[in-house]
Structure formats: C-alpha cells, structure tokens
N, C-alpha and C. Protein backbone atom coordinates (compact mmCIF):
# COMPACT_ATOMS: atom_id res chain seq x y z
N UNK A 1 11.60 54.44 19.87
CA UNK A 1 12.52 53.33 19.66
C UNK A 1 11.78 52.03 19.97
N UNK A 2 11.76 51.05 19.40
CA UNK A 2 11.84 50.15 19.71
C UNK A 2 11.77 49.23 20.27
N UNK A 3 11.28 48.11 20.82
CA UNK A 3 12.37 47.56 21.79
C UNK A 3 13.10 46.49 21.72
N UNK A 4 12.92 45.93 20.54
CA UNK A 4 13.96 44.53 20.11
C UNK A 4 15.21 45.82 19.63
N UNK A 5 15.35 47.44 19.54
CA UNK A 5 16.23 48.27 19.62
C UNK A 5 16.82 48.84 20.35
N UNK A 6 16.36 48.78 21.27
CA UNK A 6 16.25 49.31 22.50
C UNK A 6 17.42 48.49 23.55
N UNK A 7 16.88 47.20 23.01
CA UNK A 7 17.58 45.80 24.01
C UNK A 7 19.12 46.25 23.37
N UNK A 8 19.10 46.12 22.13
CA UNK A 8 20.44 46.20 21.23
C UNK A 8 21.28 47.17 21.62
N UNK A 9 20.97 47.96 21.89
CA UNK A 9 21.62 49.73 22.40
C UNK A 9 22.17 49.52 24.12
N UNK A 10 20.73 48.46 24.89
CA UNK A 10 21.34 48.10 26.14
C UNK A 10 22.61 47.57 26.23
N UNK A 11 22.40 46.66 25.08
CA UNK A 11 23.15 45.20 25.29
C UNK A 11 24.50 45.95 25.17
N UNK A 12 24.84 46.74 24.25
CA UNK A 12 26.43 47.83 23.63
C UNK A 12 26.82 48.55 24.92
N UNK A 13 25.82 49.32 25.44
CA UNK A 13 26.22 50.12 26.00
C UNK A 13 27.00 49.41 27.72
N UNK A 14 25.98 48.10 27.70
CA UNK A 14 26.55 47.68 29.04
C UNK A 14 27.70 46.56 28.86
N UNK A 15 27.86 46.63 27.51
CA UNK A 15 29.22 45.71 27.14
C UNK A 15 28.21 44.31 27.40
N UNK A 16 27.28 43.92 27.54
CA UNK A 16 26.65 42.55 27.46
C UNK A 16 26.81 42.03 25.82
N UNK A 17 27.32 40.24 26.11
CA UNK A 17 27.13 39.55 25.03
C UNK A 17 25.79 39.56 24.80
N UNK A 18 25.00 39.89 23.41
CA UNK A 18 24.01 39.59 22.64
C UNK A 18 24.06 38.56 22.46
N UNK A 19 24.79 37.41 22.26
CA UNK A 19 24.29 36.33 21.99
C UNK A 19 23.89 35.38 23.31
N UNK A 20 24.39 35.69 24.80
CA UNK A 20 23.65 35.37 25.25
C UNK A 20 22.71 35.65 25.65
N UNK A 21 22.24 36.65 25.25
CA UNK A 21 20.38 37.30 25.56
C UNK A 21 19.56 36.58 24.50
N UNK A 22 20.24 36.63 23.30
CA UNK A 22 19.55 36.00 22.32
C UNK A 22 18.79 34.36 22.60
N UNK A 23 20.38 34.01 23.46
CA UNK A 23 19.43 32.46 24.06
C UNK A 23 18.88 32.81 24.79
N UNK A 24 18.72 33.84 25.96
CA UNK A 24 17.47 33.88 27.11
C UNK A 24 16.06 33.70 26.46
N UNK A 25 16.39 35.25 25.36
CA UNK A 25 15.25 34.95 24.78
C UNK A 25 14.24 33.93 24.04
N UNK A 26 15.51 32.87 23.60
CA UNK A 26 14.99 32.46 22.70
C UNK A 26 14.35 30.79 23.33
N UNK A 27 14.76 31.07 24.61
CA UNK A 27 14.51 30.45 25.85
C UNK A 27 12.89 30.74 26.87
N UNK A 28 13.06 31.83 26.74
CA UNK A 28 11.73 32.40 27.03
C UNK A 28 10.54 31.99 25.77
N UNK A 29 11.00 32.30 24.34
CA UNK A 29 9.73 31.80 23.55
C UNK A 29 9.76 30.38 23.48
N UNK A 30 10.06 30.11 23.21
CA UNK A 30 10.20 28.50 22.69
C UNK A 30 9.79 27.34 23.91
N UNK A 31 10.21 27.71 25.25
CA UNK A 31 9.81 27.02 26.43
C UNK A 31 8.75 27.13 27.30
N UNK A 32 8.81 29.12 27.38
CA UNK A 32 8.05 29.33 27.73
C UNK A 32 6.43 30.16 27.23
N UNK A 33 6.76 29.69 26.14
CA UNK A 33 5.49 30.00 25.34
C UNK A 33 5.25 31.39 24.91
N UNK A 34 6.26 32.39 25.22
CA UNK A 34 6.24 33.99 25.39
C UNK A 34 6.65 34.44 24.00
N UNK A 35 5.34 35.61 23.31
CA UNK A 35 6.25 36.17 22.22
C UNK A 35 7.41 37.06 22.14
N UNK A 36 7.47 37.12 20.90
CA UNK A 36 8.94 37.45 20.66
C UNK A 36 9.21 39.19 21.85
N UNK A 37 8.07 39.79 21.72
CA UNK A 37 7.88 41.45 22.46
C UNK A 37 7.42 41.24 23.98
N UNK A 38 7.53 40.24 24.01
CA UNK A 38 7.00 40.00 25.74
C UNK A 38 8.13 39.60 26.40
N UNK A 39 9.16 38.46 25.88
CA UNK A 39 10.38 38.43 26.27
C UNK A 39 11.44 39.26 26.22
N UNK A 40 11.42 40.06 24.95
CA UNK A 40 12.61 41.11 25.17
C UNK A 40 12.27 42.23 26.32
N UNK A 41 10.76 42.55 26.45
CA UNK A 41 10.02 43.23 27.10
C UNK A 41 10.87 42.88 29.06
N UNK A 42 10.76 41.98 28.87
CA UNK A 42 11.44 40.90 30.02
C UNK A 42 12.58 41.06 30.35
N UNK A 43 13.08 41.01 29.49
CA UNK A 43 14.98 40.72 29.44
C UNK A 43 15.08 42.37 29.52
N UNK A 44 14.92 43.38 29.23
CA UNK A 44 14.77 45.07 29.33
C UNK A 44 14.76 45.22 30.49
N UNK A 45 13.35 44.66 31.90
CA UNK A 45 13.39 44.89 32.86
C UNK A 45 14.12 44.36 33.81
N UNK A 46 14.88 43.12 32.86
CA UNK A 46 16.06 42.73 34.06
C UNK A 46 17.02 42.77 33.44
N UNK A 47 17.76 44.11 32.81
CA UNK A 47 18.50 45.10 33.19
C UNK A 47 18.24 46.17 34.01
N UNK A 48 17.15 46.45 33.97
CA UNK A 48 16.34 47.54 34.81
C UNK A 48 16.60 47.36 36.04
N UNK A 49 16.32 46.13 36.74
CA UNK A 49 16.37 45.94 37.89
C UNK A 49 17.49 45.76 38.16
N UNK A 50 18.52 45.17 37.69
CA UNK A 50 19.74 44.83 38.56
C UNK A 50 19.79 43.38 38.01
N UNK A 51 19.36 42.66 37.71
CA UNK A 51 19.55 41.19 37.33
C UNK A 51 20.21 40.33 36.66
N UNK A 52 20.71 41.41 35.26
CA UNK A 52 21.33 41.06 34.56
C UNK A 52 23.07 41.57 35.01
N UNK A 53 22.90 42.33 35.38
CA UNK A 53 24.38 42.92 36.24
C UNK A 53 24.94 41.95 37.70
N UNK A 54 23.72 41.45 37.99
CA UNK A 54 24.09 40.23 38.97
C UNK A 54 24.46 39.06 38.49
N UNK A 55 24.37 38.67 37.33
CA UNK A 55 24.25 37.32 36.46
C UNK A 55 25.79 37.59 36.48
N UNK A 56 25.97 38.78 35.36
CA UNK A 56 27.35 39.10 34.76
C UNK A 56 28.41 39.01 35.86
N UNK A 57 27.78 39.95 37.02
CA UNK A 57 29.31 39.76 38.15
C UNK A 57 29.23 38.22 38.93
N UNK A 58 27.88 37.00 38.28
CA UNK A 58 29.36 35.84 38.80
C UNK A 58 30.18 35.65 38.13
N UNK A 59 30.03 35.64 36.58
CA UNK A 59 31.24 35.30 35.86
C UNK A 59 32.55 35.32 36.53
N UNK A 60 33.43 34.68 35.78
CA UNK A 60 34.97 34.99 36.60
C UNK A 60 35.47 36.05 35.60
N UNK A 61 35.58 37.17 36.12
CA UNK A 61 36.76 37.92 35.68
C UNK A 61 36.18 38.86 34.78
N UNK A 62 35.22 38.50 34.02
CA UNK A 62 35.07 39.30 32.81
C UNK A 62 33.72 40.68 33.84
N UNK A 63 33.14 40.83 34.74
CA UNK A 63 32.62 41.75 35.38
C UNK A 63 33.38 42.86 35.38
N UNK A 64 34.50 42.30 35.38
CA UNK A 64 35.41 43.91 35.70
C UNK A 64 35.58 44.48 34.52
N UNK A 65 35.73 44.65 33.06
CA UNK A 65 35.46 45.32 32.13
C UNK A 65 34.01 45.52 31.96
N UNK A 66 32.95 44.73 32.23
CA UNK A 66 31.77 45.11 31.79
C UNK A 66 31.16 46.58 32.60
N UNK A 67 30.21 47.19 31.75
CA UNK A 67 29.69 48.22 32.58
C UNK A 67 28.14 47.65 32.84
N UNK A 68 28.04 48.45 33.49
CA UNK A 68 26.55 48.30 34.56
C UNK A 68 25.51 49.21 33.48
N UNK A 69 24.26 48.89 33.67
CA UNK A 69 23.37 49.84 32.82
C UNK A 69 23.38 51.21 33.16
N UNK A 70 23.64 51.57 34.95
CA UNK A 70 24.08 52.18 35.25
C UNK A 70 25.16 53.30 34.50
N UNK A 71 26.02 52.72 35.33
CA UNK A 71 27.16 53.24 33.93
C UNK A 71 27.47 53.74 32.71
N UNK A 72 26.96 52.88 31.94
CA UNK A 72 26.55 53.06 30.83
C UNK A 72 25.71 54.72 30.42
N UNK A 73 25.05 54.89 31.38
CA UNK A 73 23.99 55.71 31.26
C UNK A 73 24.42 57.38 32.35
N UNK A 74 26.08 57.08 32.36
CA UNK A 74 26.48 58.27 33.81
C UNK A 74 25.72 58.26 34.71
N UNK A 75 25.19 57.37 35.21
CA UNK A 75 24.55 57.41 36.54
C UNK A 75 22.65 57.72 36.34
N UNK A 76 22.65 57.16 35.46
CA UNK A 76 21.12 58.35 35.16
C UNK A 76 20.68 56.76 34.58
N UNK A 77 19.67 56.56 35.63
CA UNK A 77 18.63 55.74 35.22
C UNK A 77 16.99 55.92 34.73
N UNK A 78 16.92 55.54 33.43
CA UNK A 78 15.53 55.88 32.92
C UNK A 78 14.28 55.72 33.30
C-alpha cells in the first residue's frame, strides 16, 4: 500500500477530516520545503504516536464521535 493510501484509510478509519490533513500537509510542503512523501510520511507517524488524537480531543465536542487509530484498529497497533 501506499502511503498517500495508507493516510486515506487512516484518515476513514479514525473518522479524521481529510481536509484538514490535506492543509497540514500542504503546510508542511509549501513552508516547509518537504516533499509531497516525506510529509504524509509525517502526518502517518503522528497518528502513530498519539498526536493527532491529541489535536482532535481539544476540539469541542466532536472527540467524542471520533475514533482513535487505536480503535479503529480493535486495539491492535501496527
């Protein structure tokens, strides 16, 4: 798989908006000089870590429908 496919399958499974990854990313190339496979590469490991699940639960309110990559995955991290 992938991994600009890979991200896409994350993004569903943990109920994350794609379009705001799309600006991280598109935040990461454009500012920070990073290609297109180095930033998604990026944005992958922070779901991995916990980062992006920390972002999501400040939101107000909407954390509580979202799932965790965790989750997403029955408890089984890759």
């Amino acid at each position: 798989m992938q991994l600009k496919e890979k991200l896409a399958l994350i993004c569903k499974t943990t109920d994350t908006n794609e379009k705001g990854i799309n600006l991280l990313l598109e935040y990461y190339q454009k500012s920070l000089g990073w290609s297109e496979e180095k930033a998604i590469a990026y944005v992958i490991d922070l779901f991995e870590n916990g980062t992006i699940d920390a972002i999501k639960g400040l939101g107000a309110g909407d954390s509580k429908n979202s799932k965790s990559r965790k989750e997403a995955n029955n408890g089984k991290t890759e």
